[in-house]
PDB file of N, CA and C in Angstrom:
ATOM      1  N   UNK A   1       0.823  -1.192   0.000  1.00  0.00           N
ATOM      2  CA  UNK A   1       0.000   0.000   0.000  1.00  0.00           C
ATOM      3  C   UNK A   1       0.870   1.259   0.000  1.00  0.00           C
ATOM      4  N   UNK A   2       2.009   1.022   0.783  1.00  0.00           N
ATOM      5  CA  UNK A   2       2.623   2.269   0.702  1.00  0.00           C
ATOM      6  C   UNK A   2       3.562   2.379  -0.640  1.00  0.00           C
ATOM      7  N   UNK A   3       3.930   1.237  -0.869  1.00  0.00           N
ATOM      8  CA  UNK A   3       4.550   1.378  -2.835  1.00  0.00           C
ATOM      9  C   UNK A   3       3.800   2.424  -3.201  1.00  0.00           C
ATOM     10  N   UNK A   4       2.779   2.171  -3.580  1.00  0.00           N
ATOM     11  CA  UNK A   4       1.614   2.796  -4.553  1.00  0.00           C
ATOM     12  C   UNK A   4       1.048   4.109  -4.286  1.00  0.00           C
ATOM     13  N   UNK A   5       1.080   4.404  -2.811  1.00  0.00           N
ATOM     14  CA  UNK A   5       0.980   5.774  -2.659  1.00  0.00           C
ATOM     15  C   UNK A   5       2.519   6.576  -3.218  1.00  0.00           C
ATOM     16  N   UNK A   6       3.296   5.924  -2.829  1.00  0.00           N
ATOM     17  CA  UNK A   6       4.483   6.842  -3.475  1.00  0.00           C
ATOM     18  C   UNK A   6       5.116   6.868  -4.543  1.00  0.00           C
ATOM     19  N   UNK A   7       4.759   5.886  -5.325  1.00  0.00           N
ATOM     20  CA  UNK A   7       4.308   5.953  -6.577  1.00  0.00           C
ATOM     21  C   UNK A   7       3.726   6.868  -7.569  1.00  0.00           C
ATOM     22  N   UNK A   8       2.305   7.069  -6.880  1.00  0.00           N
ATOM     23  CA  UNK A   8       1.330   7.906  -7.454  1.00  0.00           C
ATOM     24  C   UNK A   8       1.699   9.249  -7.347  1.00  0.00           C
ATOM     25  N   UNK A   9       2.225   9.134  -5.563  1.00  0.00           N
ATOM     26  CA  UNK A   9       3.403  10.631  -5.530  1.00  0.00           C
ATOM     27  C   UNK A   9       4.588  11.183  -6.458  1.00  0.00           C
ATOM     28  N   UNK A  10       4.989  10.176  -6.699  1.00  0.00           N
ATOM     29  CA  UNK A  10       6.612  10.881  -7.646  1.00  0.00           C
ATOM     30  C   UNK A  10       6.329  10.679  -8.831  1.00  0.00           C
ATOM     31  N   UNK A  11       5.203  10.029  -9.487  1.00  0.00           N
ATOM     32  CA  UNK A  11       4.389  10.443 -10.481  1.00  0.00           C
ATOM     33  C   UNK A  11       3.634  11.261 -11.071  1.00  0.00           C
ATOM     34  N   UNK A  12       3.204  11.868  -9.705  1.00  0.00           N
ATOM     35  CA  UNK A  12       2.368  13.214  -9.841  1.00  0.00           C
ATOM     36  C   UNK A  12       3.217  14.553  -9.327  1.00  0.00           C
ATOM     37  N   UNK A  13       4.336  14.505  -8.882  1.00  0.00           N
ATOM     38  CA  UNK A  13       5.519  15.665  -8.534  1.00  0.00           C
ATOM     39  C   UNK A  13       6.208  15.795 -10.118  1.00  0.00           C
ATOM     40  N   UNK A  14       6.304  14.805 -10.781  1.00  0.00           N
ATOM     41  CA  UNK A  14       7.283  14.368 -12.165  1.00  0.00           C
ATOM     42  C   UNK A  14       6.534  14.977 -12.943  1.00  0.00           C
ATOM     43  N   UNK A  15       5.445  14.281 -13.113  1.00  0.00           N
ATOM     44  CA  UNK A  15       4.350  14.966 -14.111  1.00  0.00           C
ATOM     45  C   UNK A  15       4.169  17.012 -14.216  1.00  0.00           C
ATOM     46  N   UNK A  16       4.061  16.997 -12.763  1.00  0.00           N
ATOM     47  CA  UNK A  16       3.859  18.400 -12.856  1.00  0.00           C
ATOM     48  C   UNK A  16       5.197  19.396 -13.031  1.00  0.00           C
ATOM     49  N   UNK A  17       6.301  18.813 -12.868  1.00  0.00           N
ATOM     50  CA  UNK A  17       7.658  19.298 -12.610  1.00  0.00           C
ATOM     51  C   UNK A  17       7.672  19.459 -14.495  1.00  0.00           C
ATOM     52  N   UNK A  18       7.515  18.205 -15.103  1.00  0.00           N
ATOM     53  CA  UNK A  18       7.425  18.107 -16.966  1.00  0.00           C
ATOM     54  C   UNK A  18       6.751  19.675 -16.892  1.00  0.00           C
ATOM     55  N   UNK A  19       5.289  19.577 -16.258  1.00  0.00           N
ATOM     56  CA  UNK A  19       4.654  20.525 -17.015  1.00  0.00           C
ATOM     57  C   UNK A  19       5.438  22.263 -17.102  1.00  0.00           C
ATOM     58  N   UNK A  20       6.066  22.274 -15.773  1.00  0.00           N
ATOM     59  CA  UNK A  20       6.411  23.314 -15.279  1.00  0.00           C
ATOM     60  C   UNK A  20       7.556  23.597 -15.885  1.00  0.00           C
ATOM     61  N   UNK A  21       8.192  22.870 -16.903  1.00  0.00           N
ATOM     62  CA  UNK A  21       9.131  23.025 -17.933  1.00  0.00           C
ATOM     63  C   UNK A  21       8.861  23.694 -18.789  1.00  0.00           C
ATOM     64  N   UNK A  22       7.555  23.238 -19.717  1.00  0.00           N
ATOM     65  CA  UNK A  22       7.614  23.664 -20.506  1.00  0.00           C
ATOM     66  C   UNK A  22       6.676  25.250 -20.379  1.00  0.00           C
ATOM     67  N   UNK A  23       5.969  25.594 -19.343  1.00  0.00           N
ATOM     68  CA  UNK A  23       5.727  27.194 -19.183  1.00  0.00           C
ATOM     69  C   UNK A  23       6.492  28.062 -18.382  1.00  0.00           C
ATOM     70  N   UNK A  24       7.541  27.420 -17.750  1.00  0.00           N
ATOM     71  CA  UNK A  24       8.601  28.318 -17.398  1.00  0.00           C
ATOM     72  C   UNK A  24       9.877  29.260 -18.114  1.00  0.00           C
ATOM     73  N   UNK A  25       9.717  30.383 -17.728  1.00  0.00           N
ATOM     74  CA  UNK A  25      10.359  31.634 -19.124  1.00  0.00           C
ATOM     75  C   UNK A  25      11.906  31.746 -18.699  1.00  0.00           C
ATOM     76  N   UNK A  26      12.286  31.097 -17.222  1.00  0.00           N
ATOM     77  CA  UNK A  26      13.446  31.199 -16.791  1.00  0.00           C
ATOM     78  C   UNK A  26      14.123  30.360 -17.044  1.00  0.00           C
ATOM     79  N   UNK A  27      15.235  30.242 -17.650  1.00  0.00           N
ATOM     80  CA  UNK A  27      15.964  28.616 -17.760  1.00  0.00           C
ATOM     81  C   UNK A  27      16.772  28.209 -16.559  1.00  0.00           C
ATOM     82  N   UNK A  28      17.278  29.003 -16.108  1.00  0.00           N
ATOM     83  CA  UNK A  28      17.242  28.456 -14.520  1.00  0.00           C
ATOM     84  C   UNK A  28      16.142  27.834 -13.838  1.00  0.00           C
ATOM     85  N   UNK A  29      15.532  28.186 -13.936  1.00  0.00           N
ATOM     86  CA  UNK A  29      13.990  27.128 -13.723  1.00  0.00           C
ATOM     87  C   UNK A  29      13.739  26.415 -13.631  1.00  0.00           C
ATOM     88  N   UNK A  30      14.031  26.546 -15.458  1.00  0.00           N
ATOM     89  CA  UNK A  30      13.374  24.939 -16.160  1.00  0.00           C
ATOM     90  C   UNK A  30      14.906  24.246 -15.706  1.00  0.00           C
ATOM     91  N   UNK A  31      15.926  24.402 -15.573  1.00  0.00           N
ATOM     92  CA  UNK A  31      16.941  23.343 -15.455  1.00  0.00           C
ATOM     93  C   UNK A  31      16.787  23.000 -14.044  1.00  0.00           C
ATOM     94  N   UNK A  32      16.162  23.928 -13.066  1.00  0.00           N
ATOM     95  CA  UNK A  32      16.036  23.248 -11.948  1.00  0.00           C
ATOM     96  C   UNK A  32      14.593  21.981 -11.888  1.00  0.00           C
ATOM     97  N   UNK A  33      13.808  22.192 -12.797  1.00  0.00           N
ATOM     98  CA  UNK A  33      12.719  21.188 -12.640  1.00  0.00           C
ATOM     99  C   UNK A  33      13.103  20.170 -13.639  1.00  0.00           C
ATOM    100  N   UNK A  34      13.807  20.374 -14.724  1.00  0.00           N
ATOM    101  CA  UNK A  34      14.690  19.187 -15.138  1.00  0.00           C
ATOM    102  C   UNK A  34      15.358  18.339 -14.005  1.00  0.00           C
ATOM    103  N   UNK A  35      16.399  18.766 -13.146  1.00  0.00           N
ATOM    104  CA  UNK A  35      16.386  17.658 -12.491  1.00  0.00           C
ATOM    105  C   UNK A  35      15.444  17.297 -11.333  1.00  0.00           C
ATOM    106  N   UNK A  36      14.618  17.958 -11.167  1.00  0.00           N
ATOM    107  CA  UNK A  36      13.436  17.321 -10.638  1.00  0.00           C
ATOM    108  C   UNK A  36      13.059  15.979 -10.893  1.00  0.00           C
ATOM    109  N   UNK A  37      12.504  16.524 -12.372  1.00  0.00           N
ATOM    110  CA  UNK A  37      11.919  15.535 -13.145  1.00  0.00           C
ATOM    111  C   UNK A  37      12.744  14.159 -13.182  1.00  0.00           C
ATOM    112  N   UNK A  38      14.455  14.231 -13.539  1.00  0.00           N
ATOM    113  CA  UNK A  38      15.263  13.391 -13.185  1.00  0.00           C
ATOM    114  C   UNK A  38      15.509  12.475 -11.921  1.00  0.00           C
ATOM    115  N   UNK A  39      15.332  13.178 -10.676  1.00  0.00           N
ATOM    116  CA  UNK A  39      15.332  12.370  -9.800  1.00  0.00           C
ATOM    117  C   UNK A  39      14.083  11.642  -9.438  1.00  0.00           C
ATOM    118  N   UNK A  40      12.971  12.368  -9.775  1.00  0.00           N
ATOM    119  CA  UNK A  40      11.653  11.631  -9.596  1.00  0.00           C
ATOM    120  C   UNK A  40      11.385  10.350 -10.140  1.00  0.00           C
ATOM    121  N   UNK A  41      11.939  10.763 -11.691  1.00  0.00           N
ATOM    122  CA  UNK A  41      12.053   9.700 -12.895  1.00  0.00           C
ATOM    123  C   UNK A  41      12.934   8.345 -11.341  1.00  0.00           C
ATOM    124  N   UNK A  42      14.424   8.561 -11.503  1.00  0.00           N
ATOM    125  CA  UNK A  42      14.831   7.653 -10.581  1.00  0.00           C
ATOM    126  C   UNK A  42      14.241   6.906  -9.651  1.00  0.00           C
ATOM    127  N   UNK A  43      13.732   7.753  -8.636  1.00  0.00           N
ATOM    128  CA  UNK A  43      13.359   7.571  -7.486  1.00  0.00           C
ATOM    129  C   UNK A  43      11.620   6.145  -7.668  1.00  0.00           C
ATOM    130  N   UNK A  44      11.336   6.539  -8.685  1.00  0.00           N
ATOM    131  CA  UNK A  44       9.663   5.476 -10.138  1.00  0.00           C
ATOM    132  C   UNK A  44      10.906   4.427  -9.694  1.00  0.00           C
ATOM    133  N   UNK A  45      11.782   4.180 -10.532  1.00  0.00           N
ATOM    134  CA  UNK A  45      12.903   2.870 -11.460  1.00  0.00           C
ATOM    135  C   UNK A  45      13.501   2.058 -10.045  1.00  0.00           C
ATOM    136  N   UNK A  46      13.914   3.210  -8.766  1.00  0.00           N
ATOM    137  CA  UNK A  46      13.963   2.176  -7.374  1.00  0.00           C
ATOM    138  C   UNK A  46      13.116   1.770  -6.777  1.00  0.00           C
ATOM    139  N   UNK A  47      12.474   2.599  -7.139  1.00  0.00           N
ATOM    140  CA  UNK A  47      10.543   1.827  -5.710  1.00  0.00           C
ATOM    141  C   UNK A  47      10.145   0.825  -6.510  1.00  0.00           C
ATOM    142  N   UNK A  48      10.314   0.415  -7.966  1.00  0.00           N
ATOM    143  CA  UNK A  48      10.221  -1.080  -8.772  1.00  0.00           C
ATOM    144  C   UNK A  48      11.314  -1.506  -8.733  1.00  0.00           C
ATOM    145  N   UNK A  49      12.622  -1.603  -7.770  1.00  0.00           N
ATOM    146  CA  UNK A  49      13.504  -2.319  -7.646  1.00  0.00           C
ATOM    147  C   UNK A  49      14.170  -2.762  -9.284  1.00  0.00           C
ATOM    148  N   UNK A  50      14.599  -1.648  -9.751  1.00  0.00           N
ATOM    149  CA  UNK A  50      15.549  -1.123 -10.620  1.00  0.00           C
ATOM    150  C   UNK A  50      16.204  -0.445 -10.260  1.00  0.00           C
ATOM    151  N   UNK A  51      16.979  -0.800  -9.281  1.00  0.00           N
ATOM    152  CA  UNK A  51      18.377   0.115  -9.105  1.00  0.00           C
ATOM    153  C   UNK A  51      19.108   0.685  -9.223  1.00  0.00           C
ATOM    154  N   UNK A  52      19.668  -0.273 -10.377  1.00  0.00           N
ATOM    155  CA  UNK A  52      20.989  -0.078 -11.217  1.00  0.00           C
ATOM    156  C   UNK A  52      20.297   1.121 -12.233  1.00  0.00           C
ATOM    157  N   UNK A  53      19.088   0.780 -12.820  1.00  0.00           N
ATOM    158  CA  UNK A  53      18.868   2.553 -13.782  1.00  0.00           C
ATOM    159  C   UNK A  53      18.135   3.621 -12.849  1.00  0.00           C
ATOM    160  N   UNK A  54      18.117   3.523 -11.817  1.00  0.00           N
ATOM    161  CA  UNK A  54      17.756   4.687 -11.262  1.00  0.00           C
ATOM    162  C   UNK A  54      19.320   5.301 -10.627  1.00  0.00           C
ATOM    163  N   UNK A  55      19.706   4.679  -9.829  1.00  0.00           N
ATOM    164  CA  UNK A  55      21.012   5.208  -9.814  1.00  0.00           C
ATOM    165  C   UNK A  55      21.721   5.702 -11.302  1.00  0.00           C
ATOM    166  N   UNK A  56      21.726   5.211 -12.625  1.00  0.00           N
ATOM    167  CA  UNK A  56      22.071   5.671 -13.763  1.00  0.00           C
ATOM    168  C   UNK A  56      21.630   6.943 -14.098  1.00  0.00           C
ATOM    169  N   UNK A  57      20.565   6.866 -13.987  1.00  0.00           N
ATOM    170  CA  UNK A  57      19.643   8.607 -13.933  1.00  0.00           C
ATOM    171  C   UNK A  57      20.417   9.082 -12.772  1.00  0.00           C
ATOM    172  N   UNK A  58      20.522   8.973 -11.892  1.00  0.00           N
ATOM    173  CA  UNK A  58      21.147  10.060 -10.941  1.00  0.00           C
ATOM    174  C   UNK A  58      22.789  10.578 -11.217  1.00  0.00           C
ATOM    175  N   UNK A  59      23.420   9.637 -11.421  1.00  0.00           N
ATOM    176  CA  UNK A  59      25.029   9.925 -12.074  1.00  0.00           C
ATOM    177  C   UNK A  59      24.769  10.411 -12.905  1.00  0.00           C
ATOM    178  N   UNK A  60      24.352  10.238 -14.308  1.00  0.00           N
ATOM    179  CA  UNK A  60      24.551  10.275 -15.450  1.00  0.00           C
ATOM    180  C   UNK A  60      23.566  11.679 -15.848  1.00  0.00           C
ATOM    181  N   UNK A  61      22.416  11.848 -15.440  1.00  0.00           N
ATOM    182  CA  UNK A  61      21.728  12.490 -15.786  1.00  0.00           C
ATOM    183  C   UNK A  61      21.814  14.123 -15.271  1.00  0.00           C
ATOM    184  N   UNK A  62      21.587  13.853 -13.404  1.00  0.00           N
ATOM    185  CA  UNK A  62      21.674  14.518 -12.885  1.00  0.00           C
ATOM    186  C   UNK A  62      22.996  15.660 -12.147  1.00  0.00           C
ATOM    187  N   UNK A  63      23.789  14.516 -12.810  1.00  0.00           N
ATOM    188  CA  UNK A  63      25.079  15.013 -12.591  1.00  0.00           C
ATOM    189  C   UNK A  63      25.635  15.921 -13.474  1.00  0.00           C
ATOM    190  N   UNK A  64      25.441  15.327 -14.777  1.00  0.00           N
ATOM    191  CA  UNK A  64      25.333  16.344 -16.082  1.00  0.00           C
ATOM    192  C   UNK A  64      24.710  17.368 -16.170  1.00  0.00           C
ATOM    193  N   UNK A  65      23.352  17.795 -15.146  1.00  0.00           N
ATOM    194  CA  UNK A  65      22.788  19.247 -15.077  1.00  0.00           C
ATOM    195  C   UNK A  65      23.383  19.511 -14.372  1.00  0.00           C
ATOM    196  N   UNK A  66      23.700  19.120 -13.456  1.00  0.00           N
ATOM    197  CA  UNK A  66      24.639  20.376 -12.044  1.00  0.00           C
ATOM    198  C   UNK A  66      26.152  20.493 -12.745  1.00  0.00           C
ATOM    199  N   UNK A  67      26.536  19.876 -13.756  1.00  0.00           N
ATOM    200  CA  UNK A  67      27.563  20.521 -14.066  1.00  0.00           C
ATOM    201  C   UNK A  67      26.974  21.887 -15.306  1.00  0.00           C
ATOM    202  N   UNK A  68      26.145  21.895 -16.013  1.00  0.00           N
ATOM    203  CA  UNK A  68      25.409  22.772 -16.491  1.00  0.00           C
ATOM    204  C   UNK A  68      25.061  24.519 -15.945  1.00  0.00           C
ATOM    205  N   UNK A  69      24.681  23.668 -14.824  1.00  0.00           N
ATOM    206  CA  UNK A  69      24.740  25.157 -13.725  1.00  0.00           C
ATOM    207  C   UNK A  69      25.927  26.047 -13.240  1.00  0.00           C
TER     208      UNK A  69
END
């Protein structure tokens, strides 16, 4: 039960973080809800015990925006 609530949570933080990309005029912004969206994405891929690509999203992905910044 609690999978699925947090699930539905970092599904619905992700979702809205996407949306908030694309009407945000600041790109500081949007690169901060990019990795939002990135760790949320992750955070889906470990709560289904995918590890190894959620940790991949976090190195690879998220690491690459904070060097961006």
């Amino acid at each position: 039960m609690l999978i699925k609530i947090l699930y539905l949570l970092f599904i619905t933080f992700s979702s809205f973080s996407a949306f908030m990309i694309l009407t945000s005029l600041n790109q500081i912004t949007r690169l901060g809800f990019i990795i939002k969206v990135f760790i949320f994405n992750a955070l889906i891929f470990i709560l289904l015990d995918q590890y190894f690509l959620g940790l991949t999203y976090i190195i690879v992905y998220v690491g690459d925006d904070f060097c961006l910044t």
